[in-house]
N, C-alpha and C. Protein backbone atom coordinates (compact mmCIF):
# COMPACT_ATOMS: atom_id res chain seq x y z
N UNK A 1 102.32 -159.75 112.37
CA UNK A 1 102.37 -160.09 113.78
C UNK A 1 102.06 -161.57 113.96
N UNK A 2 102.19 -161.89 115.23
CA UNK A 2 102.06 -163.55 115.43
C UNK A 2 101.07 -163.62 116.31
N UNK A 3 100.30 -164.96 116.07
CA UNK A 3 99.00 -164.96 117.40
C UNK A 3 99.70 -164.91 118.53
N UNK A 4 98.61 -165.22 119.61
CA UNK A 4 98.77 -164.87 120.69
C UNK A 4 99.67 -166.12 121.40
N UNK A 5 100.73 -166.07 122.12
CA UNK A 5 101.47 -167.47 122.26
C UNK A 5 102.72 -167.56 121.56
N UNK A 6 102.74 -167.21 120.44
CA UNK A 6 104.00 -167.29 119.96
C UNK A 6 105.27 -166.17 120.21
N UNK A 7 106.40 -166.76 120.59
CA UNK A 7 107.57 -165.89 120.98
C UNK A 7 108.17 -165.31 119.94
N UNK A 8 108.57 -164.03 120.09
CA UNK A 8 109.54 -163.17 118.85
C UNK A 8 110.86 -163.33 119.54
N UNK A 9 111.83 -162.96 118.46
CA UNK A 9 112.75 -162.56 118.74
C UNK A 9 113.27 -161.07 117.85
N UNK A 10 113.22 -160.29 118.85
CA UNK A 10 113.09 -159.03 118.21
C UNK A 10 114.20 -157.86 118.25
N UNK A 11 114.86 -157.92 116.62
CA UNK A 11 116.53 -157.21 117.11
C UNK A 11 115.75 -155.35 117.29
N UNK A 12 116.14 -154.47 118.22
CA UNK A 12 115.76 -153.99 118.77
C UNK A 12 116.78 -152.42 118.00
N UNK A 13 115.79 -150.85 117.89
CA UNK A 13 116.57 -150.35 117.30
C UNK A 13 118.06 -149.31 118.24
N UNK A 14 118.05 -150.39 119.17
CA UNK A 14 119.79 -150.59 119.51
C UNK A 14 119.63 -151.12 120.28
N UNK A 15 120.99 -150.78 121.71
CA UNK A 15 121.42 -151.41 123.01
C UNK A 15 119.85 -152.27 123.39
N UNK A 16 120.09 -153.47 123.58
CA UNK A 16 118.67 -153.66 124.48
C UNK A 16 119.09 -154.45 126.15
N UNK A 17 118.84 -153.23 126.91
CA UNK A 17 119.14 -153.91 128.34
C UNK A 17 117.83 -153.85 129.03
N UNK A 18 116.66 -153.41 128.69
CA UNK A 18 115.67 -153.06 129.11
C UNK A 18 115.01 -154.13 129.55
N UNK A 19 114.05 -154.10 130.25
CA UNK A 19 113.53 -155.47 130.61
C UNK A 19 112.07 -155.61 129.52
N UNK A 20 111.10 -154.48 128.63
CA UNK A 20 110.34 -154.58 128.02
C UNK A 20 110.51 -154.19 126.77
N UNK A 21 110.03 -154.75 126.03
CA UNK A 21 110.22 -154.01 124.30
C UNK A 21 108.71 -153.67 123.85
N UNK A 22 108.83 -152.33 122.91
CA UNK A 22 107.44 -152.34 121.96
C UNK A 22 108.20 -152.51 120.47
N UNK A 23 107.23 -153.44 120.07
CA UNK A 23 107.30 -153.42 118.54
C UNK A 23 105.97 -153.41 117.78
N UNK A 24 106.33 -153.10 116.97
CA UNK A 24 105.33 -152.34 115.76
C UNK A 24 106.14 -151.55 114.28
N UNK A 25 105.27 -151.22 113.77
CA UNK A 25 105.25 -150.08 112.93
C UNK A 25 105.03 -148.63 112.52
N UNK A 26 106.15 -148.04 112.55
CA UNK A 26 105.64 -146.51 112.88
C UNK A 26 105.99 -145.78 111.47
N UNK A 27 105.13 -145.08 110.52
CA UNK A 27 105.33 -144.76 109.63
C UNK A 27 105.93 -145.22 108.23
N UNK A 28 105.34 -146.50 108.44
CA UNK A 28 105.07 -147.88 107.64
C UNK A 28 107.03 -148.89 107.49
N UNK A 29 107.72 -148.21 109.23
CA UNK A 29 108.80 -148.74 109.17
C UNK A 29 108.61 -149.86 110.53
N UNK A 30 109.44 -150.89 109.90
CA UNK A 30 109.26 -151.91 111.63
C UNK A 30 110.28 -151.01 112.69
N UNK A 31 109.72 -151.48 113.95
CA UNK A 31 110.54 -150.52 114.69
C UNK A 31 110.54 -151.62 115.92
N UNK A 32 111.34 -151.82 117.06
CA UNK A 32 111.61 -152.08 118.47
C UNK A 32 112.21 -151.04 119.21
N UNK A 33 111.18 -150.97 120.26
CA UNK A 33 112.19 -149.68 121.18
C UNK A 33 111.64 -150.67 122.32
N UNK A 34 113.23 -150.21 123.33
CA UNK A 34 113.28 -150.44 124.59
C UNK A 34 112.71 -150.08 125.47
N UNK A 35 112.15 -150.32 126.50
CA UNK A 35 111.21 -149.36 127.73
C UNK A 35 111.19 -150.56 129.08
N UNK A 36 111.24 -150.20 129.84
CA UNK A 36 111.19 -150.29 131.59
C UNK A 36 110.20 -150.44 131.60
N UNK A 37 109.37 -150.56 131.56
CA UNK A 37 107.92 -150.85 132.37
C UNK A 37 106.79 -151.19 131.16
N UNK A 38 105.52 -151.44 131.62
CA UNK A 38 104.65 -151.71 131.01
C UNK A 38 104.01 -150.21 130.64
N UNK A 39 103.61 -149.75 131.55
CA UNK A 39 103.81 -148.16 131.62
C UNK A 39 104.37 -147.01 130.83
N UNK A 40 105.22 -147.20 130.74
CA UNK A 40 106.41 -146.65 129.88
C UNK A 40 105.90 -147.46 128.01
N UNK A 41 105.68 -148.88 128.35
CA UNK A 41 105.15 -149.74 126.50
C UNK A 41 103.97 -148.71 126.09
N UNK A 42 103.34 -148.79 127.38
CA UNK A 42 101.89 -147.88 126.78
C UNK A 42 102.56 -146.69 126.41
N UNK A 43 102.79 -145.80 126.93
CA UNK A 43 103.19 -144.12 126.47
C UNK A 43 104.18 -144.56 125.32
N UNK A 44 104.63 -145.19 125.13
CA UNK A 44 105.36 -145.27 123.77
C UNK A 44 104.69 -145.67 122.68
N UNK A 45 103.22 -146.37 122.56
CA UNK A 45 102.55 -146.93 121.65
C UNK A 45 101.94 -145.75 121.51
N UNK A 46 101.44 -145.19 122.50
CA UNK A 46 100.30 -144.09 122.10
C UNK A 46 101.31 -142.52 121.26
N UNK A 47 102.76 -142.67 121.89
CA UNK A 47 103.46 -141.96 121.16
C UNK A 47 103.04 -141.74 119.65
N UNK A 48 103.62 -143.12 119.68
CA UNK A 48 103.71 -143.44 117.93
C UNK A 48 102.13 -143.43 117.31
N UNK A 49 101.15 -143.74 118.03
CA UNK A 49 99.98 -143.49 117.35
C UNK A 49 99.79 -142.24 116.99
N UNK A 50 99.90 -141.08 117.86
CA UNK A 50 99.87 -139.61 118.22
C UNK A 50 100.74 -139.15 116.19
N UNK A 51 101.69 -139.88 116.33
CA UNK A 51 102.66 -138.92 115.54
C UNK A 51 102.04 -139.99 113.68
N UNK A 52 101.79 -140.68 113.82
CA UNK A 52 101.12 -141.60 113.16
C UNK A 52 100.28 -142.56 113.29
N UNK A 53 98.88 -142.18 112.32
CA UNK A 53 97.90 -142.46 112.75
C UNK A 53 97.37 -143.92 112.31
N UNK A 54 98.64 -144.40 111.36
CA UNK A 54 98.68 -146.08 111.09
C UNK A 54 99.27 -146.94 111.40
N UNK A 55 99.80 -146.24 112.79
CA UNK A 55 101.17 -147.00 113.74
C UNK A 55 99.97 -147.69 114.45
N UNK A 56 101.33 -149.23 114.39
CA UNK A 56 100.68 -150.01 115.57
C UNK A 56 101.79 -150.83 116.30
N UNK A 57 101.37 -151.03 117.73
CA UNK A 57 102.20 -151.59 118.48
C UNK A 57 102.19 -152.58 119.62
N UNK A 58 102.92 -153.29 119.80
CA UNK A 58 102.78 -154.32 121.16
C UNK A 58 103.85 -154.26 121.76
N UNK A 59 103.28 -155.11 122.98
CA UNK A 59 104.73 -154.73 124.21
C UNK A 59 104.80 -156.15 124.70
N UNK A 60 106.16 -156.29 125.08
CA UNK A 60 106.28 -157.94 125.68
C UNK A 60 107.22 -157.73 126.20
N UNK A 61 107.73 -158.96 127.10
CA UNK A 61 108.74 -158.96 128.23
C UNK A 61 109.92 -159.13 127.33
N UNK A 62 111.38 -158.53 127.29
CA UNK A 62 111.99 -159.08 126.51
C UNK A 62 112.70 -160.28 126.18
N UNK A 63 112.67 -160.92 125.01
CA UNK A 63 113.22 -162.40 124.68
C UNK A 63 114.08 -163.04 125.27
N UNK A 64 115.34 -161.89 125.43
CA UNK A 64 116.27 -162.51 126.49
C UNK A 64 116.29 -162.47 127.91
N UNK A 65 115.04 -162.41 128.25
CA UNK A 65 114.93 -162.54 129.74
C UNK A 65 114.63 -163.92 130.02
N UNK A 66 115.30 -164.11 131.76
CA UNK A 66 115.68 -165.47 131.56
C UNK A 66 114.21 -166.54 132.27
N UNK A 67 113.36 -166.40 132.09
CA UNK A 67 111.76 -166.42 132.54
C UNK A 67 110.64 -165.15 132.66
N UNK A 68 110.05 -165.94 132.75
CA UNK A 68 108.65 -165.15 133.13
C UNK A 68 108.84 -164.09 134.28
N UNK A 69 107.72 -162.81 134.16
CA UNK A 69 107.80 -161.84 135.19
C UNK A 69 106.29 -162.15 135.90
N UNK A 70 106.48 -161.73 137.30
CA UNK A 70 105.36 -161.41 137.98
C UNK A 70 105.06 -159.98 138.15
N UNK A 71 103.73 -159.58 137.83
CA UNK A 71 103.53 -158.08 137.71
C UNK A 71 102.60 -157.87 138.27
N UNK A 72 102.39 -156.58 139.52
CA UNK A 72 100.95 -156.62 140.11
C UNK A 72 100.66 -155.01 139.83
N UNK A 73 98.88 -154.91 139.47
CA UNK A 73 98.75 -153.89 139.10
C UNK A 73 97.03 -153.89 139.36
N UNK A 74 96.30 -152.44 139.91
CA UNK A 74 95.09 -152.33 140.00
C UNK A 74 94.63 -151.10 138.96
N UNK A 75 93.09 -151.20 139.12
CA UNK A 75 92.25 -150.46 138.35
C UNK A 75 92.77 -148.51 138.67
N UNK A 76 92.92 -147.80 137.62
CA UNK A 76 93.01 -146.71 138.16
C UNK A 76 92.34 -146.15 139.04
N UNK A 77 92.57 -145.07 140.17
CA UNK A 77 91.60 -144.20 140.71
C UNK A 77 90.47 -144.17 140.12
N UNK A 78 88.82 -143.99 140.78
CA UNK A 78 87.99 -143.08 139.76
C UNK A 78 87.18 -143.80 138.65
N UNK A 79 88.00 -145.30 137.89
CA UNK A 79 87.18 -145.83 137.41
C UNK A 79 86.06 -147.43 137.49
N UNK A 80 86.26 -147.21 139.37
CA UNK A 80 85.25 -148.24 139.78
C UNK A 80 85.78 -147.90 140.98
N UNK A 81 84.98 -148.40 142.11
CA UNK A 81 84.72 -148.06 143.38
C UNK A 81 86.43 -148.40 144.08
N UNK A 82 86.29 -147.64 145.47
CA UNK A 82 88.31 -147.79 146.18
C UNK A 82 88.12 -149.40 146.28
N UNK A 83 86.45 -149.41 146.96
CA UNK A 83 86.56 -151.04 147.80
C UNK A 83 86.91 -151.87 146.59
N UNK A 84 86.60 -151.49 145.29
CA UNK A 84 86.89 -152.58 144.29
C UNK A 84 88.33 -152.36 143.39
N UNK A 85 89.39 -151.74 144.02
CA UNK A 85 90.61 -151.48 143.19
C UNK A 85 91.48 -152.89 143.61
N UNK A 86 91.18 -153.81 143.94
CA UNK A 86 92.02 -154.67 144.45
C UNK A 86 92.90 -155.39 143.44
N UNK A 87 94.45 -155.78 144.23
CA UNK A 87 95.53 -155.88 143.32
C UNK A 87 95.77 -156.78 142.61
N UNK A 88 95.41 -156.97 141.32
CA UNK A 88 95.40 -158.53 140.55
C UNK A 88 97.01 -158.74 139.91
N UNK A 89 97.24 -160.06 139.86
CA UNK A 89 98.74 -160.62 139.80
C UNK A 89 98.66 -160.98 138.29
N UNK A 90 99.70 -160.57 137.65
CA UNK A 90 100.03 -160.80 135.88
C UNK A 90 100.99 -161.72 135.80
N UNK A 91 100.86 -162.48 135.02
CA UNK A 91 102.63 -163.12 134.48
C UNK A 91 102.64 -163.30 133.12
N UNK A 92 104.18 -162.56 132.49
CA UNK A 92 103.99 -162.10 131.43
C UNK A 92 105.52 -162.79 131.12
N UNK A 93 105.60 -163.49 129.75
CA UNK A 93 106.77 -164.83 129.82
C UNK A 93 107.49 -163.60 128.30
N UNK A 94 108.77 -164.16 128.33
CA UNK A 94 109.56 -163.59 127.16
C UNK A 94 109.74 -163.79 125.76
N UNK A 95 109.17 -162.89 125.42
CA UNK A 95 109.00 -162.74 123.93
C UNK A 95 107.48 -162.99 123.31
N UNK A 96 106.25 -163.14 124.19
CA UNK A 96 105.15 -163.23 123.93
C UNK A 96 104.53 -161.72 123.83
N UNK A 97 104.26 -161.36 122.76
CA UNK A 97 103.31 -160.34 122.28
C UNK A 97 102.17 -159.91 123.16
N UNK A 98 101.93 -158.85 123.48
CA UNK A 98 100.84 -158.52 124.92
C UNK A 98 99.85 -157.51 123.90
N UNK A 99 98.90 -157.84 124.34
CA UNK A 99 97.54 -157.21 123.35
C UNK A 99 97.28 -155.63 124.63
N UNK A 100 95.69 -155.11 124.15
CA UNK A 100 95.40 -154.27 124.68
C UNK A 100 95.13 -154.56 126.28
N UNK A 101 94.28 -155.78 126.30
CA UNK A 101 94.40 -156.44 127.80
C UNK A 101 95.35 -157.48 128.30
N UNK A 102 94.73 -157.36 129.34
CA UNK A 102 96.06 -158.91 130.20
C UNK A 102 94.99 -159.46 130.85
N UNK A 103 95.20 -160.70 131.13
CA UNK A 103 94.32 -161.67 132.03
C UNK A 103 95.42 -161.74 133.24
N UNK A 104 94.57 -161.48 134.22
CA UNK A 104 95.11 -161.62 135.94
C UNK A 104 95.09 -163.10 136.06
N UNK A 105 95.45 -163.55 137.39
CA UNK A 105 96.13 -164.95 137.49
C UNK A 105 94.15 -165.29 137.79
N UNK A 106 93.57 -164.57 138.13
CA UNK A 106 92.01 -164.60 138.46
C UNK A 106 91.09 -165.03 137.51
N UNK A 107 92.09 -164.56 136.24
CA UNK A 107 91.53 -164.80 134.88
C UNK A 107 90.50 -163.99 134.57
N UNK A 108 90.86 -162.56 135.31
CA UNK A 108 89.94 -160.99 134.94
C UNK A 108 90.41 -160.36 133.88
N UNK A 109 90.25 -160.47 132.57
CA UNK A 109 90.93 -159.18 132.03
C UNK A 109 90.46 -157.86 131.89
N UNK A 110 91.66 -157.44 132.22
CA UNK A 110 91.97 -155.82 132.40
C UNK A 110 92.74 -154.93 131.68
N UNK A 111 91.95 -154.15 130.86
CA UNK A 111 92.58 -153.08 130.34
C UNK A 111 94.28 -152.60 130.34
N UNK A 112 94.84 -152.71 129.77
CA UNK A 112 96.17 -152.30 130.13
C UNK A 112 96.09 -150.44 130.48
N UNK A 113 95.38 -149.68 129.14
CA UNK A 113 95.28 -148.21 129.92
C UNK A 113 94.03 -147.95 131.06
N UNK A 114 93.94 -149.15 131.50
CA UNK A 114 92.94 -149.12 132.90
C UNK A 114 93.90 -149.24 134.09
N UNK A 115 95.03 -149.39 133.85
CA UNK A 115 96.07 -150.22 135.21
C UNK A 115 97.33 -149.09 135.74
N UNK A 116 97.16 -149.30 136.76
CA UNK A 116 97.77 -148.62 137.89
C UNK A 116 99.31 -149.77 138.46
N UNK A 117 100.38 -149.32 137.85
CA UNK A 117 101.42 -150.76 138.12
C UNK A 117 101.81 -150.33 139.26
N UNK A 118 101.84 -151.33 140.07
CA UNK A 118 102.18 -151.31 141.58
C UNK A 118 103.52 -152.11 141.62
N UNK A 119 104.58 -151.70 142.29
CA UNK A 119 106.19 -151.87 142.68
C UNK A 119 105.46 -153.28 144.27
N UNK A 120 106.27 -154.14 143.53
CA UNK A 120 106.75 -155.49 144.59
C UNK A 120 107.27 -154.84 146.00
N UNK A 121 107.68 -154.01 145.60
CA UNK A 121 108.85 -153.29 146.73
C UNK A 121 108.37 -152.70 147.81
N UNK A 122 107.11 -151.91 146.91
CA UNK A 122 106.14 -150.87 148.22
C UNK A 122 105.02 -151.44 148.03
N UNK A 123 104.22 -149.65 147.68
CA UNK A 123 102.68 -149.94 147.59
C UNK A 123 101.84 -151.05 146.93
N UNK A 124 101.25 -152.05 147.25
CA UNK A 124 100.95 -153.36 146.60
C UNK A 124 99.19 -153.29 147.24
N UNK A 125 98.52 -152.66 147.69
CA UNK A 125 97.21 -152.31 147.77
C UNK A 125 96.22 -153.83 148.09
N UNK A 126 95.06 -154.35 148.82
CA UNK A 126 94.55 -155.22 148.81
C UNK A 126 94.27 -155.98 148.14
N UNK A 127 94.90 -157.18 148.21
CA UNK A 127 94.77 -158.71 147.29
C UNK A 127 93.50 -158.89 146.56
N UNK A 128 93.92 -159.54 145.74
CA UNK A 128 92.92 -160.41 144.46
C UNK A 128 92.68 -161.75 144.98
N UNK A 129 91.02 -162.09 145.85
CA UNK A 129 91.09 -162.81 146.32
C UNK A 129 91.32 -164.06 145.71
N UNK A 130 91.17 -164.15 144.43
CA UNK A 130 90.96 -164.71 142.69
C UNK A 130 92.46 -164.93 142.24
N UNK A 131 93.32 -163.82 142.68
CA UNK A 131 94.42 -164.31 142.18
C UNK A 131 95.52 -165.09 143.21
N UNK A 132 94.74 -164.75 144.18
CA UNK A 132 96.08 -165.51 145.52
C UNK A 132 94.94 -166.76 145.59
N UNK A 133 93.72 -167.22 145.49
CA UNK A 133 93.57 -168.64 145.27
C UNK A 133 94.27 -169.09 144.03
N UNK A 134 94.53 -168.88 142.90
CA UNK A 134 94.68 -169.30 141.66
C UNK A 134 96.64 -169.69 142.11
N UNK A 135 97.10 -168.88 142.65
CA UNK A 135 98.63 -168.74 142.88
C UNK A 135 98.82 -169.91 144.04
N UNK A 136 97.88 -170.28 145.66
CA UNK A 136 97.61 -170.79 146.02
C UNK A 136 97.54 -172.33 145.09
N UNK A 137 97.06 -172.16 144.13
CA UNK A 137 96.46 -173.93 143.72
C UNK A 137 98.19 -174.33 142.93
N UNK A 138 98.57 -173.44 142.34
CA UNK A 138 99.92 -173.39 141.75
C UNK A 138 101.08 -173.98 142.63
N UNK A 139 101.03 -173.84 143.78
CA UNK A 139 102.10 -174.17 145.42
C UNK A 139 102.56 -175.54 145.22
N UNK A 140 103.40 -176.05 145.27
CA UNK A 140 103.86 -177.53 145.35
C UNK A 140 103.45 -178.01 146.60
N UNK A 141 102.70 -179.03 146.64
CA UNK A 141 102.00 -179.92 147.83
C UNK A 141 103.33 -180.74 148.82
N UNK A 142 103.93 -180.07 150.30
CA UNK A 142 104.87 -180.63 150.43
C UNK A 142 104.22 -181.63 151.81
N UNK A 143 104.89 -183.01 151.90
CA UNK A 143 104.94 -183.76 153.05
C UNK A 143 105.48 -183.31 153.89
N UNK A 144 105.16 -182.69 155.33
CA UNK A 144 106.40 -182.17 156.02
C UNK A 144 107.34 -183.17 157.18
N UNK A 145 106.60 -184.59 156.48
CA UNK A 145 107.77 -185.40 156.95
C UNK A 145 108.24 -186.04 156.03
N UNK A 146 108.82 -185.43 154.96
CA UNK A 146 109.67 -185.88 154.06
C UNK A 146 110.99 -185.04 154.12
N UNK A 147 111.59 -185.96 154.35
CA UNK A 147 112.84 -185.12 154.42
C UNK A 147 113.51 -184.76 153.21
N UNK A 148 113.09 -185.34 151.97
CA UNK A 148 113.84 -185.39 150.36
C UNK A 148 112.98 -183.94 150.24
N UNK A 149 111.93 -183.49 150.33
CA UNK A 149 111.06 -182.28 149.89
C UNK A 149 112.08 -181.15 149.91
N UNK A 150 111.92 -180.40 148.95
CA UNK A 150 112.70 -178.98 149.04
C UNK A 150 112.29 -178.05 149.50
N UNK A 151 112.67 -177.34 150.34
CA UNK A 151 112.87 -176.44 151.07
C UNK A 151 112.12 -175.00 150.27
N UNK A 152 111.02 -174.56 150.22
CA UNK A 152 110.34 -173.43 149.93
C UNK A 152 109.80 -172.67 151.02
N UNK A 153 109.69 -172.64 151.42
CA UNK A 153 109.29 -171.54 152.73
C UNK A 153 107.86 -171.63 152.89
N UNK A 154 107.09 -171.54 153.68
CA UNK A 154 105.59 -171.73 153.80
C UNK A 154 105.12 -171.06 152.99
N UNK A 155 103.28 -171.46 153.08
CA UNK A 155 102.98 -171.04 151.91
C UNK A 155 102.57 -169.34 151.94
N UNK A 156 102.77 -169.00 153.54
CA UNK A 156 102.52 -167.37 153.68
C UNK A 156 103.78 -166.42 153.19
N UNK A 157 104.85 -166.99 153.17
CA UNK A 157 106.26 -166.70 152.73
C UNK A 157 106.01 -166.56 151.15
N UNK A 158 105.33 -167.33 150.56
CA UNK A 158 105.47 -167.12 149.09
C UNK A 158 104.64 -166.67 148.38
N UNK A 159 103.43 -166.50 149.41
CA UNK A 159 102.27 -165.61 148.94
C UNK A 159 102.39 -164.29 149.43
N UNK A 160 103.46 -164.00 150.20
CA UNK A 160 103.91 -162.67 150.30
C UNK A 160 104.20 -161.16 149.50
N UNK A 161 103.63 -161.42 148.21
CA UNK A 161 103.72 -160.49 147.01
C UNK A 161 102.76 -159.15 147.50
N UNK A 162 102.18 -159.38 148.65
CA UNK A 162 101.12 -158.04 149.02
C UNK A 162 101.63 -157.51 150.07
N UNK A 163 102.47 -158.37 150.90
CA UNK A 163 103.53 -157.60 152.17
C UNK A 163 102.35 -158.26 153.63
């Protein structure tokens, strides 16, 4: 395996349209399988652990994706208080190897089988006050009497990832 930082490129054992890959070793063979979600990387690692007990595996965004993903995800039900499930922001770049945890944009790390992945689309649960300052400091500083400045939408428009 490669430290942490370095990109694979990983031929996959077929079609790969998926947006995540796990790779590892399962029964002392290299293997890549495709999977949708982070969610889906976990149940496939623990698969292969289940069926072999010297399998090991990691999950990463796949290589040919054309940037980095934004991923928001909280603590499961049950294992720390509701008031404290709040939604911390991931970004996870292509072809970088993802360990057991992830560091939030807050710079919390969190368990990957601690995480609850929350859809952009819907349910997105109360902000990471840690990660919308950190995303906040990230914002391009615009003059708004410059007329050359590009056009991004305010900064409530783009911190809009919680609805």
């Amino acid at each position: 395996m490669t430290t942490t930082g370095e990109a694979l490129a990983c031929p996959a054992d077929g079609p790969v349209d998926a947006m995540f890959l796990v790779v590892g070793t399962l029964h002392g063979r290299s293997r890549t399988v495709a999977v949708g979600s982070p969610a889906e990387a976990l149940a496939e690692i623990v698969r292969w652990c289940v069926a072999d007990p010297h399998a090991c595996g990691r999950w990463m965004l796949n290589p040919s994706a054309p940037g980095p993903v934004t991923l928001i995800a909280r603590r499961k039900r049950g294992l720390i208080g509701e008031s404290r499930r709040v939604s911390h922001v991931f970004e996870v770049w292509p072809g970088i190897p993802q360990g057991l945890e992830l560091s939030a944009h807050c710079e919390s790390p969190v368990p990957i089988t601690e995480l609850e992945w929350l859809d952009l689309n819907g349910r997105r649960g109360m902000p990471c006050v840690g990660c919308l300052g950190a995303l906040a400091r990230r914002l391009p500083v615009l003059d708004e009497d410059d007329d050359e400045a590009p056009v991004v939408g305010s900064a409530a428009e783009r911190l809009s990832l919680f609805g």
